[in-house]
Protein backbone atom coordinates (compact mmCIF):
# COMPACT_ATOMS: atom_id res chain seq x y z
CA UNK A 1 15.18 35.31 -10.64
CA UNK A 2 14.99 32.17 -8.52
CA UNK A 3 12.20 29.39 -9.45
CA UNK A 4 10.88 27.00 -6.74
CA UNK A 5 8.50 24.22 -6.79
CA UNK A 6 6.72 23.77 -3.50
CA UNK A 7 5.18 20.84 -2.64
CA UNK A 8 1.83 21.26 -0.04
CA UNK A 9 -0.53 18.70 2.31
CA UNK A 10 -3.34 19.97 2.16
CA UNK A 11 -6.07 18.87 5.35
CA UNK A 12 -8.78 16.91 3.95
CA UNK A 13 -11.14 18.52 1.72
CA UNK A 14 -9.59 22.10 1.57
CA UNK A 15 -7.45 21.52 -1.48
CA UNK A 16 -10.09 23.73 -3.94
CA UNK A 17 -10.33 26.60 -1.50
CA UNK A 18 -5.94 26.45 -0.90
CA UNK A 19 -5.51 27.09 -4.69
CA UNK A 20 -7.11 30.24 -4.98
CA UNK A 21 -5.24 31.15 -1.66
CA UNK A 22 -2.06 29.95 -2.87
CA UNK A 23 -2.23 31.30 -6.09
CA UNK A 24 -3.14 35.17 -4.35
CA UNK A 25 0.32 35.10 -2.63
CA UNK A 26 2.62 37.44 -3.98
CA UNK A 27 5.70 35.16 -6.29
CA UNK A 28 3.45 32.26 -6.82
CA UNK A 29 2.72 31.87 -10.74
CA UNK A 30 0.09 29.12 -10.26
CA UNK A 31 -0.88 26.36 -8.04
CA UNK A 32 -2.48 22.75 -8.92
CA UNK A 33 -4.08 20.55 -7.27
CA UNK A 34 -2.42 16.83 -8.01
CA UNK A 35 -2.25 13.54 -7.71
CA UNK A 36 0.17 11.96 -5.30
CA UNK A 37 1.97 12.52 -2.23
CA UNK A 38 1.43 15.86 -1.96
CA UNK A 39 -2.15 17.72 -2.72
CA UNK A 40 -1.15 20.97 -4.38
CA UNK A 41 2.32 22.21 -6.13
CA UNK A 42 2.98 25.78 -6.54
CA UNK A 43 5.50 27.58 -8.84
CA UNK A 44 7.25 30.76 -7.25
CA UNK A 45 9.48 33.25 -9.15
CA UNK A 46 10.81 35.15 -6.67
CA UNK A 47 14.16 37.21 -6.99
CA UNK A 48 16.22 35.48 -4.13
CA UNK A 49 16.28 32.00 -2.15
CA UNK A 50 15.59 34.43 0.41
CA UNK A 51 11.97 35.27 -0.93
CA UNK A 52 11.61 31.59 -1.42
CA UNK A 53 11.72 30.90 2.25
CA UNK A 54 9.43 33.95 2.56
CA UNK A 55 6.85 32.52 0.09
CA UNK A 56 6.72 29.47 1.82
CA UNK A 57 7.55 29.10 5.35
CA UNK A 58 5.66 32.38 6.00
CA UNK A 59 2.83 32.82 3.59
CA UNK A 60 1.77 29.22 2.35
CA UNK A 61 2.07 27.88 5.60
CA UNK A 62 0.57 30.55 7.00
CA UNK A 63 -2.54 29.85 5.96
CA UNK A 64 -5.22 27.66 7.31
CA UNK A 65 -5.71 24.14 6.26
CA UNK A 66 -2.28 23.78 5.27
CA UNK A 67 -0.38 20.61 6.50
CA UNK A 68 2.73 20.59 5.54
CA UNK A 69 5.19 21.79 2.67
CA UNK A 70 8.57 21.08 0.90
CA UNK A 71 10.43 23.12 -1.23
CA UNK A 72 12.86 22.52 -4.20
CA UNK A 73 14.66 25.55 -6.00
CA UNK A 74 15.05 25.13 -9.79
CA UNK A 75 19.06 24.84 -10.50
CA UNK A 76 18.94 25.63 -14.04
């Protein structure tokens, strides 16, 4: 299994609604809203790096009122 942490802008005043979202796409174990740079951090399990980029380039980004994202793959 690969683990990733991906890191998500959220446009202002969507961040409640973009949990749930997130959190309904298949390989993310939860989402939270947070303080910081970013507005929202998901965890994905996924079974390769390929399913990482999946995850996020194609369904987190994919959906509206998302700004932005980065994403950093657990190494241990």
């Amino acid at each position: 299994m690969v683990t990733a942490y991906v890191m998500i802008k959220a446009n202002t005043g969507d961040a409640d609604r973009l949990r749930d979202e997130i959190e309904a796409v298949e390989g993310v174990l939860e989402a939270h809203i947070v303080a910081g740079d970013v507005d929202l951090i998901a965890k994905v399990e996924v079974d390769s790096p390929a399913a990482v980029k999946d995850v996020a380039a194609t369904h987190i980004q994919g959906i509206d009122g998302v700004g932005s994202t980065q994403t950093y793959i657990a190494m241990d």
